[in-house]
Protein backbone atom coordinates (compact mmCIF):
# COMPACT_ATOMS: atom_id res chain seq x y z
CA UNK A 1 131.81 94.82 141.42
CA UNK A 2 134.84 96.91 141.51
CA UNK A 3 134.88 96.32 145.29
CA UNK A 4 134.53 92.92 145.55
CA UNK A 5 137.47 92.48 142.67
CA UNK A 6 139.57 94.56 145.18
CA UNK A 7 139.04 92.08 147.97
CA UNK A 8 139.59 89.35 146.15
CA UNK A 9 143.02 90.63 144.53
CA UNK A 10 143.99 91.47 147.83
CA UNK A 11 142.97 88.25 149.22
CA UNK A 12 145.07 86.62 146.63
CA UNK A 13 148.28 88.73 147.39
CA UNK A 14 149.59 87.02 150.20
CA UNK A 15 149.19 83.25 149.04
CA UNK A 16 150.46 84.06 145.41
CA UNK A 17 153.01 87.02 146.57
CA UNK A 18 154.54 88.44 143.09
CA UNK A 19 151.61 86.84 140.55
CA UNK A 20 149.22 89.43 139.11
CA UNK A 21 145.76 88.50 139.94
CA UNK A 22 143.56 87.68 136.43
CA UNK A 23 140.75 89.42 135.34
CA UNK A 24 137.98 89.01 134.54
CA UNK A 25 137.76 85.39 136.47
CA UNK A 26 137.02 83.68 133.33
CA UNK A 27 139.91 84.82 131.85
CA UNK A 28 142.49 82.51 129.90
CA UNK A 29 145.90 83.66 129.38
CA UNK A 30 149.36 81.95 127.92
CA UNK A 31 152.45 81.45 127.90
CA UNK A 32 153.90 84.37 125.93
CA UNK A 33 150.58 86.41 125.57
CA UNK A 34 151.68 90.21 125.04
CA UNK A 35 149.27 93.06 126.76
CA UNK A 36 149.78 97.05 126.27
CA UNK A 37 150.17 98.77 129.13
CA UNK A 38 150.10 102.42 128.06
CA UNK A 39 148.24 104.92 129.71
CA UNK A 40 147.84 102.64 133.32
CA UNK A 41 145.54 100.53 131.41
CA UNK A 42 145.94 96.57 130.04
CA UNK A 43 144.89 95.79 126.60
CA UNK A 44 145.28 93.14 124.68
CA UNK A 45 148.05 92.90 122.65
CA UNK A 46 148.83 89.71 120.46
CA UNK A 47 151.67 87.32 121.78
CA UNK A 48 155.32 86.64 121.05
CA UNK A 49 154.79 84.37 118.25
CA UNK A 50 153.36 86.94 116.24
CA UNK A 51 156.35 88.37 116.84
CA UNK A 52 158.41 85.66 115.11
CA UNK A 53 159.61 85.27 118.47
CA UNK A 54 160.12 81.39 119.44
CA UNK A 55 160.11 80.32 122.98
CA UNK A 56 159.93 76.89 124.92
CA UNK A 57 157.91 76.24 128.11
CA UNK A 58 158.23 74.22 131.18
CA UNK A 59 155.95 72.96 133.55
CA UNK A 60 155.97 74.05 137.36
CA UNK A 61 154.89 72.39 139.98
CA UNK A 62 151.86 74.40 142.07
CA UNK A 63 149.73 72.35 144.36
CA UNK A 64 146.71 70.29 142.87
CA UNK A 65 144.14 72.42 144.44
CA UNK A 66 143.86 75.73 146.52
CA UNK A 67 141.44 77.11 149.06
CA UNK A 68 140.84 80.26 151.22
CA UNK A 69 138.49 81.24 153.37
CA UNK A 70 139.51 85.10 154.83
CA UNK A 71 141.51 83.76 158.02
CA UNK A 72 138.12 81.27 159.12
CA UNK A 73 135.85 83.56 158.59
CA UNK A 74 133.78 81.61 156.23
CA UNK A 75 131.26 78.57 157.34
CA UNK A 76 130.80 76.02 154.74
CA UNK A 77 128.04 73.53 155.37
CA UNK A 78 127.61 70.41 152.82
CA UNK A 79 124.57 68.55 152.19
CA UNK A 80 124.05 65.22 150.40
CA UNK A 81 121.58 64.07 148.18
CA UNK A 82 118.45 62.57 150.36
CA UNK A 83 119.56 64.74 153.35
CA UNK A 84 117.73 67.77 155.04
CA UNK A 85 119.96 69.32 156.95
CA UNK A 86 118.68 72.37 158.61
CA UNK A 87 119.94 76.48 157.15
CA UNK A 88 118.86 75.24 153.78
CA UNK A 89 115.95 76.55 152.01
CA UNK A 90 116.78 76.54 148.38
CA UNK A 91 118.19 73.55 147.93
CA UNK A 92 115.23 70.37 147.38
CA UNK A 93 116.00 67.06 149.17
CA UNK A 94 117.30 65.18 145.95
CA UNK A 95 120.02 68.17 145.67
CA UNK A 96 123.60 67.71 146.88
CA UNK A 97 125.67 71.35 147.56
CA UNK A 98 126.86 73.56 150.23
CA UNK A 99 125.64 76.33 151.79
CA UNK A 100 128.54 78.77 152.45
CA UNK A 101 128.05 81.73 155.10
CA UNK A 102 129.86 84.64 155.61
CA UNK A 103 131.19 86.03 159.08
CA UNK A 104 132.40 89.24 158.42
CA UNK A 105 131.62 92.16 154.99
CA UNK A 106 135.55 91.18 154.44
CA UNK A 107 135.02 87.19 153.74
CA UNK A 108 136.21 85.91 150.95
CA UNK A 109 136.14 81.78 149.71
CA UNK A 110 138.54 81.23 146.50
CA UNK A 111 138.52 77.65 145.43
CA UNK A 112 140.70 75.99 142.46
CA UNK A 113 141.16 72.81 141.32
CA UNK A 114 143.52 70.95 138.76
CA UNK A 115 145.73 73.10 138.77
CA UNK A 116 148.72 73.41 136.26
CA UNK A 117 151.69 75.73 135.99
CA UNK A 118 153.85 76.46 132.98
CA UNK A 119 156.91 79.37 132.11
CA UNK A 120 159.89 80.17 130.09
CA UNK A 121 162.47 77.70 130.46
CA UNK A 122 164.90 79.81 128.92
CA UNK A 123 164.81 83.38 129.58
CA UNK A 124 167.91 84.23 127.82
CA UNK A 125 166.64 83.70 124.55
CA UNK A 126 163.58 85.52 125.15
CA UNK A 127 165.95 88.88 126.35
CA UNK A 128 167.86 88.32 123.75
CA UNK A 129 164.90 88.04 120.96
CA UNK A 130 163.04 91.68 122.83
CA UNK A 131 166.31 93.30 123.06
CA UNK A 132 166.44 92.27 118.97
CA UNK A 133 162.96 93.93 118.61
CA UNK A 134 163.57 96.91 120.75
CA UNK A 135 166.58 98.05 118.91
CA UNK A 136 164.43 97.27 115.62
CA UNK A 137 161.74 99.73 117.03
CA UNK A 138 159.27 96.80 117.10
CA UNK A 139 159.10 96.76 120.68
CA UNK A 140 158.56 99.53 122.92
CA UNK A 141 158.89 100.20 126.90
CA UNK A 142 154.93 99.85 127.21
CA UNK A 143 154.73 96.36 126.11
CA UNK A 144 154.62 93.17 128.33
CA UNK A 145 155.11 89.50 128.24
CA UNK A 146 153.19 86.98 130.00
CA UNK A 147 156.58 84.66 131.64
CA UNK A 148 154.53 82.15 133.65
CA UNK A 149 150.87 81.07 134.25
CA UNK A 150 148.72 79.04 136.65
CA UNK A 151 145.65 77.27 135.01
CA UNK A 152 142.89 76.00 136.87
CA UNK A 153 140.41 73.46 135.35
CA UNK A 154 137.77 74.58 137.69
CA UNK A 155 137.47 77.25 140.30
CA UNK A 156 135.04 79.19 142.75
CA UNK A 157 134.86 82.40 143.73
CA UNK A 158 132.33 83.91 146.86
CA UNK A 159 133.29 87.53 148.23
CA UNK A 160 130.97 88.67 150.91
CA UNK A 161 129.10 92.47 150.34
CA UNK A 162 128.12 92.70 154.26
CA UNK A 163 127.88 90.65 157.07
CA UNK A 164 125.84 87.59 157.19
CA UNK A 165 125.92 86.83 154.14
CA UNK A 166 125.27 83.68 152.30
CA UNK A 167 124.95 81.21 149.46
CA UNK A 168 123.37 78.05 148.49
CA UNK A 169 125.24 76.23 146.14
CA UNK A 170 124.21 73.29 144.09
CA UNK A 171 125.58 70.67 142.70
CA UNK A 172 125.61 69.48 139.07
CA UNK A 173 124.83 65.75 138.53
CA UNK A 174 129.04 65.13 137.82
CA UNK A 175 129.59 66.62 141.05
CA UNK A 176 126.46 64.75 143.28
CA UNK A 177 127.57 61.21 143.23
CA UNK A 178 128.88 61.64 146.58
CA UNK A 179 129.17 63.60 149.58
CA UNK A 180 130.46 66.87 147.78
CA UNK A 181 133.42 68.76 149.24
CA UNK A 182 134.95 72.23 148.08
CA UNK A 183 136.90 71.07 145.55
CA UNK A 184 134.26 69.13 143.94
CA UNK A 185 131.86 72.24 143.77
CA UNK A 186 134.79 74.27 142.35
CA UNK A 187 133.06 75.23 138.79
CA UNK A 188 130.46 72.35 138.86
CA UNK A 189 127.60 74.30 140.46
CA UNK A 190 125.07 76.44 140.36
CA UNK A 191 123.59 79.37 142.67
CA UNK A 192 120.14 78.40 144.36
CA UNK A 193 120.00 81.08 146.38
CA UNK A 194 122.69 84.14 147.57
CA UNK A 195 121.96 86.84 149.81
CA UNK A 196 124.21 90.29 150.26
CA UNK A 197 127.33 88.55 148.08
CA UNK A 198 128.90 90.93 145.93
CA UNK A 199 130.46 88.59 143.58
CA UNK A 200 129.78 85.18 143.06
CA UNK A 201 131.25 82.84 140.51
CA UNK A 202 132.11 79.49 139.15
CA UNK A 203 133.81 78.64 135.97
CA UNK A 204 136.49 76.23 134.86
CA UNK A 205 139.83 76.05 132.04
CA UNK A 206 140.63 79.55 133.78
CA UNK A 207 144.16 81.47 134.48
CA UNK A 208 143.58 82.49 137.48
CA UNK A 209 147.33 84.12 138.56
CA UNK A 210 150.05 84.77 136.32
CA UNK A 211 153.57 86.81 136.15
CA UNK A 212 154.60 89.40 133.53
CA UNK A 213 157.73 90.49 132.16
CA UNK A 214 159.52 94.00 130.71
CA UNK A 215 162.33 95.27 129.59
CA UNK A 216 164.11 96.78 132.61
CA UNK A 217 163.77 100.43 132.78
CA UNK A 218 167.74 100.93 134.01
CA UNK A 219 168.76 98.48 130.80
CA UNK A 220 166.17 100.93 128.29
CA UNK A 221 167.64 103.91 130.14
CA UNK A 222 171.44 102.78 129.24
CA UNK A 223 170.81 101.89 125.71
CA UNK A 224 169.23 105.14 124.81
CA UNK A 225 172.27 106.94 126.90
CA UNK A 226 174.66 104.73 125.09
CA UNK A 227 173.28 104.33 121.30
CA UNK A 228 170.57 106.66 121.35
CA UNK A 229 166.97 106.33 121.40
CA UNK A 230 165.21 103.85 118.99
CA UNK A 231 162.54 105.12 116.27
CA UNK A 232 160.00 102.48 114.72
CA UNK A 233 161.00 101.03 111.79
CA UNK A 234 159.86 102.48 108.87
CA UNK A 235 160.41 100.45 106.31
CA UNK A 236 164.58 100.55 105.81
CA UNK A 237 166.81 97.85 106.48
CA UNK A 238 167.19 97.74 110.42
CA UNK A 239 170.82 98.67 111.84
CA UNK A 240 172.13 95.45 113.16
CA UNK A 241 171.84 95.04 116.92
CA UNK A 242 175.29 95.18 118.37
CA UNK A 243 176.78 92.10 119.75
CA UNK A 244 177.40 93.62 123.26
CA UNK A 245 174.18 94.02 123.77
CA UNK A 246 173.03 90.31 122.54
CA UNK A 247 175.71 89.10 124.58
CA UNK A 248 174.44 90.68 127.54
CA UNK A 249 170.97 89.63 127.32
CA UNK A 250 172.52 85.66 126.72
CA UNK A 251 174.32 86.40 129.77
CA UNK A 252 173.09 87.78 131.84
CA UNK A 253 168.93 88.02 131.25
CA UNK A 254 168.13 89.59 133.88
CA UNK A 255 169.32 92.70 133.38
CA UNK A 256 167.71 93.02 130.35
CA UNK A 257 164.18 92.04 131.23
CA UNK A 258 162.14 92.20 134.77
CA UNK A 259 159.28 90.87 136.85
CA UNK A 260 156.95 93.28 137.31
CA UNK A 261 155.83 93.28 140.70
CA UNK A 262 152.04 93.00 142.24
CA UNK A 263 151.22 96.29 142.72
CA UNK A 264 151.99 97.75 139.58
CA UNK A 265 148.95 95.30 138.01
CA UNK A 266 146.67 98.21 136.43
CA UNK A 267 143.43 98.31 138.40
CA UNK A 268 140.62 96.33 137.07
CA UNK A 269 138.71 98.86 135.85
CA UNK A 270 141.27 99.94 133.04
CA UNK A 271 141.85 95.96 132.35
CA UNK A 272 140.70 93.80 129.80
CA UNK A 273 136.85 93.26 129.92
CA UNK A 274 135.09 93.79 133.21
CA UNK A 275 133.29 90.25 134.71
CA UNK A 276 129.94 89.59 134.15
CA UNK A 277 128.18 91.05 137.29
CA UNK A 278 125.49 88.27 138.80
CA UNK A 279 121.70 88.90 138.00
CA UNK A 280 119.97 90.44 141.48
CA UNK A 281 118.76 87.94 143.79
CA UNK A 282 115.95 88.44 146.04
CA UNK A 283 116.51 89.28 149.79
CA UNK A 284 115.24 87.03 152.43
């Protein structure tokens, strides 16, 4: 499974260049989620409001729906109810679907639908709030902040274990009342029949990409250099943050906080919760 995640994150890189790649698929994250990444792993870590720390969010604008198919190296063949086309086998006459085959052990076929994107609309008061927390020792240099999402209502995911492979996919009844097409399969199906996919699955109200946020090592570096480092609180009245440093993160935010790029995304192994493999399927 660990394989198949691979070529699917690095599918994903190129179209969504800078957003880390969610998993497990079924995975919903927010706006201002927190995560722990100490030790190379990515745990779970409450969000900002439990930190007392207010933020507002503002919608994006990402395209309705988005497909790939490995550079054309996936065949997708549709079938509508009453129709016998011919390459089906699992699917009955009465059955609308798709049967999806796989050129190459590299295919992949990512398809999601409704989508919806939302972020910070004002990063200086979220600097200015972590900076707060950092010199309060209730932040430290391992935590992370979830800046921006994409949400899918419904999605699709095929990645191919070898050559020749191949899925039947049918349709729910929501998604048969017409000729079906990619985007209405996307999380309205089921699996009649796969053969040699390494990961197959369909699920909807997913995150499927999203962006994270830290404070910038140079700005952590400076602070300790300039005020010394900062201890957890332990119970005392905090020393009050000083205003050049509040003034910088209104300022100028980012040089306080940054994106954390791609490839820095811990692998998925040492993420949170591994997906649910697929139960065997018979060989033809």
């Amino acid at each position: 499974m660990a394989d198949s995640y691979d070529r699917y994150k690095a599918a994903m890189l190129d179209p969504w260049k800078g957003w880390w790649i969610a998993w497990p698929l079924s995975q919903h994250i927010d706006v201002g989620d927190v995560f722990d990444m100490s030790g190379g792993a990515l745990r779970e870590a409450g969000d900002l409001a439990g930190r007392a720390i207010g933020f507002t969010s503002r919608p994006g604008a990402p395209p309705g729906s988005f497909s790939y198919d490995s550079k054309g190296s996936v065949s997708v063949h549709f079938k509508s109810s009453g129709s016998v086309p011919q390459g089906f086998s699992a699917l009955t006459e009465v059955d609308a679907g798709a049967l999806v085959e796989f050129e190459s052990d590299s295919s992949v076929l990512v398809v999601y639908s409704g989508l919806a994107q939302e972020g910070f609309s004002d990063t200086r008061s979220v600097a200015a709030d972590l900076a707060r927390l950092y010199w309060g020792g209730r932040w430290d240099s391992n935590l992370v902040a979830v800046s921006d999402v994409v949400h899918a209502a419904s999605g699709l995911v095929l990645v191919a274990a070898q050559r020749g492979a191949s899925a039947e996919l049918r349709a729910t009844a929501s998604a048969a009342a017409g000729p079906p097409t990619l985007v209405d399969l996307a999380g309205d199906v089921s699996f009649a029949r796969s053969a040699h996919v390494g990961l197959r699955w369909a699920g909807s109200a997913v995150t499927p990409f999203y962006r994270v946020v830290r404070l910038r090592e140079t700005w952590l570096h400076r602070i300790t250099i300039q005020y010394g480092p900062r201890q957890p609180g332990r119970g005392a009245a905090p020393e009050a943050i000083p205003p050049l440093v509040l003034d910088e993160a209104h300022d100028d935010p980012g040089a306080v906080l940054e994106n954390i790029a791609a490839d820095e995304q811990p692998p998925a192994s040492d993420s949170v919760g591994p997906e649910t493999a697929p139960p065997p399927q018979p060989e033809p």
